[in-house]
N, C-alpha and C. Protein backbone atom coordinates (compact mmCIF):
# COMPACT_ATOMS: atom_id res chain seq x y z
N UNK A 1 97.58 101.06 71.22
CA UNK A 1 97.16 99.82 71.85
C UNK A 1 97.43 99.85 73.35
N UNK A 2 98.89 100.66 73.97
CA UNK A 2 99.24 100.79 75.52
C UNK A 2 97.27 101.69 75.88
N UNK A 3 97.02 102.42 75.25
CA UNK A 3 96.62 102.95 75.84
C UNK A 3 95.11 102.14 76.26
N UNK A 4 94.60 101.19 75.52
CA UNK A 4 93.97 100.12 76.09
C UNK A 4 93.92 99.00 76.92
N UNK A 5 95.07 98.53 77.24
CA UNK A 5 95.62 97.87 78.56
C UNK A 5 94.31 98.29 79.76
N UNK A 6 94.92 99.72 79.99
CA UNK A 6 94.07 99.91 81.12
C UNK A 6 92.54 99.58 81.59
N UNK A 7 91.85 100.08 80.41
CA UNK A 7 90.58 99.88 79.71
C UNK A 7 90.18 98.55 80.22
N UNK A 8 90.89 97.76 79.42
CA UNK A 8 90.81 96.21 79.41
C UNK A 8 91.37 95.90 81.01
N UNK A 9 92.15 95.88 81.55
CA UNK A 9 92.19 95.86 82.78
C UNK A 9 91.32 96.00 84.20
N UNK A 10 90.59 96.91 83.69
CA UNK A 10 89.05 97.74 84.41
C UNK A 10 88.32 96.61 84.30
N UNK A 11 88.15 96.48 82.95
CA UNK A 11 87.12 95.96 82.21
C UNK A 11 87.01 93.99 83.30
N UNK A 12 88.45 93.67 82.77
CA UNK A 12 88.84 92.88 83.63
C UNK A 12 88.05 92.57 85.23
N UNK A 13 88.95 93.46 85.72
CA UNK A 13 88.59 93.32 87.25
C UNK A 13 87.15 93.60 87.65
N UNK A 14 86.20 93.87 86.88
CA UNK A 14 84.66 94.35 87.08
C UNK A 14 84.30 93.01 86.61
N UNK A 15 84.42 92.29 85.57
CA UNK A 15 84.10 90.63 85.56
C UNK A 15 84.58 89.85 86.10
N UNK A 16 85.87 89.65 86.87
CA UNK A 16 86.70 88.75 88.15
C UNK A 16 84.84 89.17 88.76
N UNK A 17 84.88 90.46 89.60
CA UNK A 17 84.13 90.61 90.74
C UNK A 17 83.15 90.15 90.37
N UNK A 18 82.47 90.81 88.98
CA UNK A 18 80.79 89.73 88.71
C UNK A 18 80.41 88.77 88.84
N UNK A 19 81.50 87.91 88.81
CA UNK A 19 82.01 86.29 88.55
C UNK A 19 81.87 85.23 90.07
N UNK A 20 82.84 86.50 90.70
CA UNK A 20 82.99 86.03 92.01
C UNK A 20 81.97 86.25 93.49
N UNK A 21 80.75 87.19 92.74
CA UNK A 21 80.08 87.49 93.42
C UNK A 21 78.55 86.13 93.92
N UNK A 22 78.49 86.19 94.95
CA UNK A 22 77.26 85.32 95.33
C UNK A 22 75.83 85.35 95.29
N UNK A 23 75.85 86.71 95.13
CA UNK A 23 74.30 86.93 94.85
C UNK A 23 74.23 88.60 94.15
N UNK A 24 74.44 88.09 92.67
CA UNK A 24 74.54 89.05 91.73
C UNK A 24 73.71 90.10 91.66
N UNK A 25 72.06 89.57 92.08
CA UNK A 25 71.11 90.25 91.99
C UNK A 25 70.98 91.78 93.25
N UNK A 26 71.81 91.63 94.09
CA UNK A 26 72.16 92.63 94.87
C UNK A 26 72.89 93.82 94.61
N UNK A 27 73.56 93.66 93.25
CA UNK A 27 74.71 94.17 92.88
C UNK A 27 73.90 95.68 92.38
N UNK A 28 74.14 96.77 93.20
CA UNK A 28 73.70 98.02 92.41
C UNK A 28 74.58 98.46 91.57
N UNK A 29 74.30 98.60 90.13
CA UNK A 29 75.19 99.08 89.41
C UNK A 29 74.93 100.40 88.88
N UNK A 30 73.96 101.09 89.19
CA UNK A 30 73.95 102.60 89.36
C UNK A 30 75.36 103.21 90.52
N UNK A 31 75.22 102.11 91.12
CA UNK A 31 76.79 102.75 92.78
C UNK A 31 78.05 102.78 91.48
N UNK A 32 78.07 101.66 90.62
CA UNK A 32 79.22 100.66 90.14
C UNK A 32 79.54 102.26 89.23
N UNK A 33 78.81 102.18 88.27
CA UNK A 33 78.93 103.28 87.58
C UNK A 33 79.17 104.72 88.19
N UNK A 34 78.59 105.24 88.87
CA UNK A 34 78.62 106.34 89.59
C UNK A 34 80.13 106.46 89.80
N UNK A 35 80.48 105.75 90.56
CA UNK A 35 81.54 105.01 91.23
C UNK A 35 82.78 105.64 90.37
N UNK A 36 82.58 104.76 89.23
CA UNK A 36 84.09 104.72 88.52
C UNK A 36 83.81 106.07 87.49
N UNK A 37 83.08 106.93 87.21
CA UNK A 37 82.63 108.16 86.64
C UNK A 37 83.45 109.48 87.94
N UNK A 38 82.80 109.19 88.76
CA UNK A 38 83.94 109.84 89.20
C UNK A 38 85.38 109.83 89.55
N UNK A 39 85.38 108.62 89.78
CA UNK A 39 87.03 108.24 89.65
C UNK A 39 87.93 108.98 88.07
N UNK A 40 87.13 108.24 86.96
CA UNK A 40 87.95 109.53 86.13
C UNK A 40 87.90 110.78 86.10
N UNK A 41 86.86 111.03 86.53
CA UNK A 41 86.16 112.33 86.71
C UNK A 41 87.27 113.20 87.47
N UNK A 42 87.86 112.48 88.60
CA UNK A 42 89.01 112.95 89.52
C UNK A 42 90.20 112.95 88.44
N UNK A 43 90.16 111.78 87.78
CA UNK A 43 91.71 111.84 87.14
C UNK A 43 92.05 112.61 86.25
N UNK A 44 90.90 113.04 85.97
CA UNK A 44 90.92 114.00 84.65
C UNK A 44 91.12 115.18 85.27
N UNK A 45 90.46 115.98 86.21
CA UNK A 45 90.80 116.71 86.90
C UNK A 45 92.02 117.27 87.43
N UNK A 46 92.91 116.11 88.25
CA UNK A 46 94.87 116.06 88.31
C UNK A 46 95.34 116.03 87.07
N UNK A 47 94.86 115.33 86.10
CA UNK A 47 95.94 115.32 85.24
C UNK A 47 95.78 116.59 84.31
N UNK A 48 94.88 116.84 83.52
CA UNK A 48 94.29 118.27 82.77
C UNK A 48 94.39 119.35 82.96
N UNK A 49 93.83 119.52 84.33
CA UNK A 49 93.80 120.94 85.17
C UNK A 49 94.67 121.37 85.71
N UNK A 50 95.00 122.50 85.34
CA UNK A 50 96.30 123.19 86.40
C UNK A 50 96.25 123.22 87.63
N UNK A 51 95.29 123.75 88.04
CA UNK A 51 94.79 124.15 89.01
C UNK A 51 94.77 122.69 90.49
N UNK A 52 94.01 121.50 89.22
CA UNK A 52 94.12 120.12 90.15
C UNK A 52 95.03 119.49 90.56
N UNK A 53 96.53 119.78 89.15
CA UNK A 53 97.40 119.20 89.31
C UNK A 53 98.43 120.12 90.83
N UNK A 54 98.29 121.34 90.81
CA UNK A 54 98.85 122.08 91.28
C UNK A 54 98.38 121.52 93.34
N UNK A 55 97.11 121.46 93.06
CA UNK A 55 96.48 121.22 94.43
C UNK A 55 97.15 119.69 95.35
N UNK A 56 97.08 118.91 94.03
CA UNK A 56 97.46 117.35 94.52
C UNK A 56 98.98 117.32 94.96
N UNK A 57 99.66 118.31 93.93
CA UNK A 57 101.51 118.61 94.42
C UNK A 57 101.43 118.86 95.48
N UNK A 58 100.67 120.62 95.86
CA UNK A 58 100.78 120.67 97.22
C UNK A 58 100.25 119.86 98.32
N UNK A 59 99.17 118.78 97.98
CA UNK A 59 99.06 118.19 98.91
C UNK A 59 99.80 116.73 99.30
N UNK A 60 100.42 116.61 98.59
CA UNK A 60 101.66 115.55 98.50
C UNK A 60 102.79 116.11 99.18
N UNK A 61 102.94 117.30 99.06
CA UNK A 61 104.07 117.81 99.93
C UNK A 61 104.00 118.20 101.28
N UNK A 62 102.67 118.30 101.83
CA UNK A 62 102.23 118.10 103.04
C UNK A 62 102.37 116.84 103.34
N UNK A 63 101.69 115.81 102.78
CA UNK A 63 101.61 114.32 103.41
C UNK A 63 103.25 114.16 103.67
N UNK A 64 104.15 114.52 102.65
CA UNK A 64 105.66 114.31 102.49
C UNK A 64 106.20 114.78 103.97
N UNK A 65 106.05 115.86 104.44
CA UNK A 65 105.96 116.73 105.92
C UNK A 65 105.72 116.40 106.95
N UNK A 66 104.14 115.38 106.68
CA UNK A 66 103.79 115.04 107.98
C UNK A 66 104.88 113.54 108.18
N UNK A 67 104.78 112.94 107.04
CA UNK A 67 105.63 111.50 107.58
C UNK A 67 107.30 111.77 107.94
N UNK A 68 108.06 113.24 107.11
CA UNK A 68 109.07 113.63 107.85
C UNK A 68 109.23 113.77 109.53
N UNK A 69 107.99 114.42 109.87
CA UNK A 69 107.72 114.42 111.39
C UNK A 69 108.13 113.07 111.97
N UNK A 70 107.12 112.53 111.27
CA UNK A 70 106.61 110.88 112.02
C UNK A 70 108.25 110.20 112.34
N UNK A 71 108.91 110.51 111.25
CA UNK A 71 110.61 109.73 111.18
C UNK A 71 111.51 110.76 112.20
N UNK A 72 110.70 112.14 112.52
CA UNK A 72 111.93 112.51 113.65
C UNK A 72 111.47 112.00 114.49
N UNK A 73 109.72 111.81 115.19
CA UNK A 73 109.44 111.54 116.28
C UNK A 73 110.00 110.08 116.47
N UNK A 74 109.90 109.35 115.53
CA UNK A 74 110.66 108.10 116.00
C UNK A 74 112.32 107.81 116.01
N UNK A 75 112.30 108.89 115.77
CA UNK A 75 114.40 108.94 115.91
C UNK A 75 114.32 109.98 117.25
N UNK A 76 113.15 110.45 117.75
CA UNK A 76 113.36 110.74 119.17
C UNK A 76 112.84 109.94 120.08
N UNK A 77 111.89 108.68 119.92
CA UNK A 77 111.59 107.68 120.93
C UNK A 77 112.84 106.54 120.61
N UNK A 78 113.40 106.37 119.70
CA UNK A 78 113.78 105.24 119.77
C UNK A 78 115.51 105.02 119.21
N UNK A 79 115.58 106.32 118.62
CA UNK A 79 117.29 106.55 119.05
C UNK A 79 117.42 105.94 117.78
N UNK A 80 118.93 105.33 118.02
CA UNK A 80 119.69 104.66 117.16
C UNK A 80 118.99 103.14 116.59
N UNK A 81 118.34 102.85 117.44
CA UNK A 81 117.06 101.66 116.58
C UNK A 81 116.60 102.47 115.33
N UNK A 82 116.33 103.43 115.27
CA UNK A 82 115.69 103.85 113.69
C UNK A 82 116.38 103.63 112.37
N UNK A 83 117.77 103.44 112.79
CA UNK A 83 118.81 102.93 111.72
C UNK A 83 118.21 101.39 111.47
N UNK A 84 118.44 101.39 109.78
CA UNK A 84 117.39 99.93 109.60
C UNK A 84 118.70 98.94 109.80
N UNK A 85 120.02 99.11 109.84
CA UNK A 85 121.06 97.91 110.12
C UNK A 85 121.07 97.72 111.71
N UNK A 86 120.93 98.51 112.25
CA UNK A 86 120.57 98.06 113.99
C UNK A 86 119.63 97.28 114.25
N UNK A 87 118.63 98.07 113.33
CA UNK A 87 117.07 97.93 113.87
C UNK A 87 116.87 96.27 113.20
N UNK A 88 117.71 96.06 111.87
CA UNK A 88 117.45 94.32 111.37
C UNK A 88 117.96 93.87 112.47
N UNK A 89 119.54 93.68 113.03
CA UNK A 89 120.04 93.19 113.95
C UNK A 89 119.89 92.77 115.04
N UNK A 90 118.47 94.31 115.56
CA UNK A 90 117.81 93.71 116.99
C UNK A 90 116.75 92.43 116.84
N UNK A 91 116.12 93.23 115.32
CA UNK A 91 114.29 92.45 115.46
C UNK A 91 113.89 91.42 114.36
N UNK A 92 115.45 91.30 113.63
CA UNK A 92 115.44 90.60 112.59
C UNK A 92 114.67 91.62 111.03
N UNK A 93 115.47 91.18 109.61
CA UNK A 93 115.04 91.77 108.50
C UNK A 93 113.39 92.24 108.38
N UNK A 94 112.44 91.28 109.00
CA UNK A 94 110.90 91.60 109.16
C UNK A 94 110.66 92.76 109.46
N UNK A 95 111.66 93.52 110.41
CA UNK A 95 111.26 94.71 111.18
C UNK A 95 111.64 95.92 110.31
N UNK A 96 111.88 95.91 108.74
CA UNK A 96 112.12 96.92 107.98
C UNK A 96 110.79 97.85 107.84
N UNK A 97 109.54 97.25 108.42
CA UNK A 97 108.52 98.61 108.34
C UNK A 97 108.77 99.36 109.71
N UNK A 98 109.21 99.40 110.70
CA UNK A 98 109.14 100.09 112.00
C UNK A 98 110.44 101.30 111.35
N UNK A 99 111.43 100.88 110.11
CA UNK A 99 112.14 102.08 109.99
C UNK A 99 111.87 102.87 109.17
N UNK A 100 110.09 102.64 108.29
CA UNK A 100 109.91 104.07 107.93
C UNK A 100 109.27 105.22 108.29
């Protein structure tokens, strides 16, 4: 039954949008379909395939790399502000996205 949640969830959010849409008759649903065919099409791909799953690791561990950068370059513009108990102190708790 978990494994229908999702299903139903999809299913869900494609009638919110039908619902909420203003002029239905615009609605290409050759895109709609296309659309979400490849989306599993992808998921099946990461999750199944060695090969996909293997590709998406390594490319997660790049993205992981580049935002390591991003956190030295800002612990070299901005010092001891990058600490998030300074950095609340100066700019107030709001400013917890500038410390990642």
């Amino acid at each position: 039954m978990e494994r229908f949640f999702g299903i139903f969830g999809i299913i869900f959010i494609f009638l919110i949008a039908f619902l909420m849409s203003n002029n239905r008759k615009a609605i290409n649903y050759k895109t709609v379909i296309t659309g979400f065919l490849l989306q599993i099409g992808l998921a099946l791909f990461i999750f199944k395939v060695p090969i996909g799953r293997t590709i998406f690791m390594n490319l997660g561990l790049f993205i992981t790399k580049i935002l390591d950068f991003a956190k030295e370059g800002g612990n070299f513009v901005f010092g001891p502000l990058m600490n998030s108990e300074k950095l609340s102190t100066v700019f107030g708790t709001g400013a917890q996205v500038f410390a990642l």
